[in-house]
N, C-alpha and C. Protein backbone atom coordinates (compact mmCIF):
# COMPACT_ATOMS: atom_id res chain seq x y z
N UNK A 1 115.54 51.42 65.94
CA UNK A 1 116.05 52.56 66.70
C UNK A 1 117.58 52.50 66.81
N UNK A 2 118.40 51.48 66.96
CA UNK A 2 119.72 51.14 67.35
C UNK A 2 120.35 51.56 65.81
N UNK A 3 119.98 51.36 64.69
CA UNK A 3 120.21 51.80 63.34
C UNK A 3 120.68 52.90 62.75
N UNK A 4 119.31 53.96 63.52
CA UNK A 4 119.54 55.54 63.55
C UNK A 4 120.34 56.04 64.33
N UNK A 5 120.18 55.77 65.54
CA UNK A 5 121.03 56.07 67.18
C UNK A 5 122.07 56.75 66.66
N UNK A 6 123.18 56.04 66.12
CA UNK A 6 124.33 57.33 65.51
C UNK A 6 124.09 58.41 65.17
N UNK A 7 123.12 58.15 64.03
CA UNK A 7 123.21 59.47 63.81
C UNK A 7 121.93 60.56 64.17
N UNK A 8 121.70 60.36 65.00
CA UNK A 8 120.88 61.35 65.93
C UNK A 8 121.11 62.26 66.59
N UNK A 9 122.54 60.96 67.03
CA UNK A 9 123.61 61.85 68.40
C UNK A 9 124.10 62.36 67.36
N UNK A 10 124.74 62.17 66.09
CA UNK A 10 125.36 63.01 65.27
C UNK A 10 124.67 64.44 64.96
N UNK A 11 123.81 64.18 65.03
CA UNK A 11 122.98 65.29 64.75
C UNK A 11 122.08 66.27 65.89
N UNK A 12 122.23 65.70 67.29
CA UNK A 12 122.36 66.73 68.53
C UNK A 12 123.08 67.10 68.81
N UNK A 13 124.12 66.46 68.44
CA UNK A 13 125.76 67.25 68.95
C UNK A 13 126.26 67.86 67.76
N UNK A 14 126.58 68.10 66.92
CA UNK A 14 126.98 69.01 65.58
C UNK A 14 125.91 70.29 65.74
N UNK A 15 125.02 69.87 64.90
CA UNK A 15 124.61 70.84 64.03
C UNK A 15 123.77 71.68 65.44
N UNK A 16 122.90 70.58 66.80
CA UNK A 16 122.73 71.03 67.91
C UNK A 16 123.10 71.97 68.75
N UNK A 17 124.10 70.96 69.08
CA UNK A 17 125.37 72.41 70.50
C UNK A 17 126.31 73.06 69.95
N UNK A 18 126.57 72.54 69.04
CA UNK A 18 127.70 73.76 68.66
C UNK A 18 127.74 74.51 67.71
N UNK A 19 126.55 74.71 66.95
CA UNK A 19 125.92 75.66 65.74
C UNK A 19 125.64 76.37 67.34
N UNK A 20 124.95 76.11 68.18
CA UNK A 20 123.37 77.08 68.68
C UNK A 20 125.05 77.72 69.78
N UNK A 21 125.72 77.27 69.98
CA UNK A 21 127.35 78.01 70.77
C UNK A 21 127.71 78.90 69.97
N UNK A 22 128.31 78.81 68.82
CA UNK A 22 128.47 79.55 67.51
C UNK A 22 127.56 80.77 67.41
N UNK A 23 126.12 80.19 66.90
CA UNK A 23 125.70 81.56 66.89
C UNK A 23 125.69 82.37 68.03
N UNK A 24 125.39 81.80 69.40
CA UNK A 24 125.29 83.42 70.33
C UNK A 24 127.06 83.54 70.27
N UNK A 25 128.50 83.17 70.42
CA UNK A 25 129.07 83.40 70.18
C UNK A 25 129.19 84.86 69.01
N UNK A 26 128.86 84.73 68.34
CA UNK A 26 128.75 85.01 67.35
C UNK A 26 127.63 86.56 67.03
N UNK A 27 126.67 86.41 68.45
CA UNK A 27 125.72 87.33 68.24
C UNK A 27 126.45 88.70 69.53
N UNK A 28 127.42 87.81 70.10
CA UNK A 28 128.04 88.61 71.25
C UNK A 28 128.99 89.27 70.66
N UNK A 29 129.63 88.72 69.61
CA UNK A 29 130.25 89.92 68.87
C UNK A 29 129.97 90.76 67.73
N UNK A 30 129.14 90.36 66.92
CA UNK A 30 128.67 91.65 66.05
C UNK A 30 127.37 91.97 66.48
N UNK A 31 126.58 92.14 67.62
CA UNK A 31 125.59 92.67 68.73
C UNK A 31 124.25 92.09 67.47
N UNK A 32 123.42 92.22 68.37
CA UNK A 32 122.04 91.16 68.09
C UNK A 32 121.57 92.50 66.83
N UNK A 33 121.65 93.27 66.60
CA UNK A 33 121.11 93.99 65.43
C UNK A 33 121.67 93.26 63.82
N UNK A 34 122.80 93.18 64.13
CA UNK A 34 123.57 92.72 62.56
C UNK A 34 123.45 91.09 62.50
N UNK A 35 123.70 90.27 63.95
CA UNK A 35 123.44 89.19 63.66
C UNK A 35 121.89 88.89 63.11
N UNK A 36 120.89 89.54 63.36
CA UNK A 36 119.59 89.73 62.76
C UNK A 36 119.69 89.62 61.83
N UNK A 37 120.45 91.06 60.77
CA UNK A 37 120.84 90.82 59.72
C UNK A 37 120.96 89.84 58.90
N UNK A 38 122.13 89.39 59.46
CA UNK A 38 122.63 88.44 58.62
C UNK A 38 122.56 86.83 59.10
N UNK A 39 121.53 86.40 59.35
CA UNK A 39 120.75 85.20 59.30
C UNK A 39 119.76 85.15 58.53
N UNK A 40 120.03 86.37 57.37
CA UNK A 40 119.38 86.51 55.84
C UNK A 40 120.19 86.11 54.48
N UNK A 41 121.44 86.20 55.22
CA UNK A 41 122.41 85.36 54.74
C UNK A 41 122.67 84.00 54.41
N UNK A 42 121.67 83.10 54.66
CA UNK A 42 121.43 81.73 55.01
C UNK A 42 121.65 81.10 53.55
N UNK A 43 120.54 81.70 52.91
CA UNK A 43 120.25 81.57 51.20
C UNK A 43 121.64 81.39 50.80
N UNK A 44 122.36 82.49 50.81
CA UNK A 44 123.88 82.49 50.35
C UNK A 44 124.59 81.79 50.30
N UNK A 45 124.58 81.19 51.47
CA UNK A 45 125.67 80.16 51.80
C UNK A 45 124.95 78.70 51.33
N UNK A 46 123.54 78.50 51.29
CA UNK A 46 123.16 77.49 50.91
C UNK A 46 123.21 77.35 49.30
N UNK A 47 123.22 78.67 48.80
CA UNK A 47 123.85 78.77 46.71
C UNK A 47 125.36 78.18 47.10
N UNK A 48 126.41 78.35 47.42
CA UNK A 48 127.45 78.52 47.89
C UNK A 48 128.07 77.02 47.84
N UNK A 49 127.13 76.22 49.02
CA UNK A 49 127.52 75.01 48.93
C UNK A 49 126.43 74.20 47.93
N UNK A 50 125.91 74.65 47.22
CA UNK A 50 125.08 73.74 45.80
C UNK A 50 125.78 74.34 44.87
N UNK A 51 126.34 75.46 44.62
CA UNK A 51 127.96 75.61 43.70
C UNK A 51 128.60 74.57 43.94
N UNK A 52 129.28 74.13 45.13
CA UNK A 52 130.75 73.38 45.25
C UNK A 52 130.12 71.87 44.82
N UNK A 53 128.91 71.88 45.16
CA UNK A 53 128.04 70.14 44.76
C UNK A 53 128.06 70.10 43.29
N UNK A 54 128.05 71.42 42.59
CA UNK A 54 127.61 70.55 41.32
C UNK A 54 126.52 70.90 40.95
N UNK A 55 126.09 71.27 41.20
CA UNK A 55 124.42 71.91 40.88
C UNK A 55 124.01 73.18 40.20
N UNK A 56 123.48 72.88 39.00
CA UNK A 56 122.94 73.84 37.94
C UNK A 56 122.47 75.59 38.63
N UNK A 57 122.95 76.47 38.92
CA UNK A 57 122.11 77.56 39.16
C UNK A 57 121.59 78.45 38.37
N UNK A 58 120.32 79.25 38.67
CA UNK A 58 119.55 79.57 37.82
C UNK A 58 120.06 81.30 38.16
N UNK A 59 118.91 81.92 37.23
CA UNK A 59 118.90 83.57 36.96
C UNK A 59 118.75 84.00 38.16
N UNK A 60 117.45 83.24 38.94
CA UNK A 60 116.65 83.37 39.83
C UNK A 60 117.28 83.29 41.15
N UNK A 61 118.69 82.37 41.45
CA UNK A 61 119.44 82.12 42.15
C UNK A 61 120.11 83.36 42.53
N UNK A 62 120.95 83.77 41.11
CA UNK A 62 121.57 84.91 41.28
C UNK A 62 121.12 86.02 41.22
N UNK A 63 119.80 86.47 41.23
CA UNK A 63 118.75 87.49 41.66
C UNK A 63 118.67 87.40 42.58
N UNK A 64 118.12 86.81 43.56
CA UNK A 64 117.80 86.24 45.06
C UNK A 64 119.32 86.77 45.91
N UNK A 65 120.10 86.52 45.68
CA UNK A 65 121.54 86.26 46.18
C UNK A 65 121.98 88.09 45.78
N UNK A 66 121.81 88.88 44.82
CA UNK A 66 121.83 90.04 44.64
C UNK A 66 121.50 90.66 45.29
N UNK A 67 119.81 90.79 45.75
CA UNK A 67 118.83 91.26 46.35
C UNK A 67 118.96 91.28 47.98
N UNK A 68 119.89 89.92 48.32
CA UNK A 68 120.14 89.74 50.01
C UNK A 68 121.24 90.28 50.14
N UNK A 69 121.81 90.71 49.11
CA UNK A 69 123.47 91.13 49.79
C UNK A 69 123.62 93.00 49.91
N UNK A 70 122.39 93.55 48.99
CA UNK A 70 122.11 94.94 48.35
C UNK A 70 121.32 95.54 49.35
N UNK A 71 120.54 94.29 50.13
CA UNK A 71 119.56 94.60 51.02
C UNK A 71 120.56 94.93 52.34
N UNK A 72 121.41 93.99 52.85
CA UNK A 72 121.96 93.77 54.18
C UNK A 72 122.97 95.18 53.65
N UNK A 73 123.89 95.82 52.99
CA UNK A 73 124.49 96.78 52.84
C UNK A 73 123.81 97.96 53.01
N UNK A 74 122.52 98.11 52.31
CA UNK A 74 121.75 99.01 52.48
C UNK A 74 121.03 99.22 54.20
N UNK A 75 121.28 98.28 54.15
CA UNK A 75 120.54 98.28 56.03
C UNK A 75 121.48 98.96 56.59
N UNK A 76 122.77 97.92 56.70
CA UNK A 76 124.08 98.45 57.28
C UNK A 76 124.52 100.10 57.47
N UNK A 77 124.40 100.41 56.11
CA UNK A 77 124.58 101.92 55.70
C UNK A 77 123.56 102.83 56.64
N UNK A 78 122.30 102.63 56.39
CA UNK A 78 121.06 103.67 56.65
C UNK A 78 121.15 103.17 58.29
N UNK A 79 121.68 101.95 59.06
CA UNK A 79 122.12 102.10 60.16
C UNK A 79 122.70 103.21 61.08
N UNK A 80 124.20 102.69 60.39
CA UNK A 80 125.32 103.42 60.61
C UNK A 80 124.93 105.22 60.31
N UNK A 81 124.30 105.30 59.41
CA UNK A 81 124.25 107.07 59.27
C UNK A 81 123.11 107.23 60.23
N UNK A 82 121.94 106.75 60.68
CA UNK A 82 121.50 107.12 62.02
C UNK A 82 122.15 107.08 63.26
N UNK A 83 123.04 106.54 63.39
CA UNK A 83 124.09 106.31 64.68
C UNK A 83 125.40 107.78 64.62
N UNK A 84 125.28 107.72 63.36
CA UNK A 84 126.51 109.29 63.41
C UNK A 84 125.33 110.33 63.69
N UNK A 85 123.94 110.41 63.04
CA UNK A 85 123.31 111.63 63.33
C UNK A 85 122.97 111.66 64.63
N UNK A 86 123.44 110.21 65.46
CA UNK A 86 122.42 110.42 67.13
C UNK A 86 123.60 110.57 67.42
N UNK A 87 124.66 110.84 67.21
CA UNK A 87 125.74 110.80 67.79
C UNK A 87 126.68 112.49 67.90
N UNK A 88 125.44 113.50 67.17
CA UNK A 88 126.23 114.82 66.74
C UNK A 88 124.84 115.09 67.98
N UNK A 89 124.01 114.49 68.65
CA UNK A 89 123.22 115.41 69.42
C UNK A 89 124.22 115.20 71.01
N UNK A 90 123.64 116.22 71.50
CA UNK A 90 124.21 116.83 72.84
C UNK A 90 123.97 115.65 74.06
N UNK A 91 124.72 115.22 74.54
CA UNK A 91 124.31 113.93 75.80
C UNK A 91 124.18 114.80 77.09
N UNK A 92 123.03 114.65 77.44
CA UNK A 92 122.61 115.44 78.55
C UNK A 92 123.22 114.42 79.90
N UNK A 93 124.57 114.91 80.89
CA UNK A 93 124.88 114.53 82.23
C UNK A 93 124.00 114.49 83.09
N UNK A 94 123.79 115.73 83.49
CA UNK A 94 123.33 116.02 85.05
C UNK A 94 121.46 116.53 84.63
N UNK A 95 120.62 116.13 85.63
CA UNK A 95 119.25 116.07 85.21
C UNK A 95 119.20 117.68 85.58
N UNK A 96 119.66 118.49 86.33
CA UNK A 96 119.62 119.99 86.35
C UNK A 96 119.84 120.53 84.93
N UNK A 97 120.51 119.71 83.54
CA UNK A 97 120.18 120.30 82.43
C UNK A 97 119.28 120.28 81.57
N UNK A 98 118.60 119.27 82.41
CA UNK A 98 117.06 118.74 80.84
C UNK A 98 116.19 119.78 81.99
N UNK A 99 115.95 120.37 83.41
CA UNK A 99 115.55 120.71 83.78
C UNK A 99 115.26 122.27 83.15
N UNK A 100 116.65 122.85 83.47
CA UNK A 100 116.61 124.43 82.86
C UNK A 100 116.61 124.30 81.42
């Protein structure tokens, strides 16, 4: 046990508290819809750093990695254009207008 001990704590405190700070950090500013998103992004960054290692990538890699980035834009988009179309309707103030 005394062997591992380092790196345990290395590994409750890194990747632990201050990844899991990071992300809500992180979810407080681009709001919990996109951070959704893009924790599809994961793949990416894991091609990303097996690029910088050295490591052979395949067709299949860069299909995969196509497909998540075509996907999250396409979300983004068909988002955003429902938010301009809810955004051309009328905001009802006072409940005397949904009334009459």
């Amino acid at each position: 046990m005394l062997a591992v001990s380092p790196h345990l704590l290395f590994m409750i405190i890194f990747p632990g508290a201050i990844a899991l700070v990071g992300w809500n950090i992180g979810v407080t500013i681009l709001s919990p819809l996109n951070a959704l998103l893009f924790i599809n992004f994961v793949p990416v960054t894991t091609l990303l750093v097996s690029i910088f290692q050295g490591n052979y990538i395949t067709v299949y890699d860069l299909l995969g990695t196509f497909l998540i980035i075509v996907s999250l834009l396409s979300n983004n988009i068909f988002v955003r254009m429902l938010q301009r179309i809810g955004s051309k309707q009328p905001v009802q103030t006072h409940l005397r207008e949904r009334a009459s």
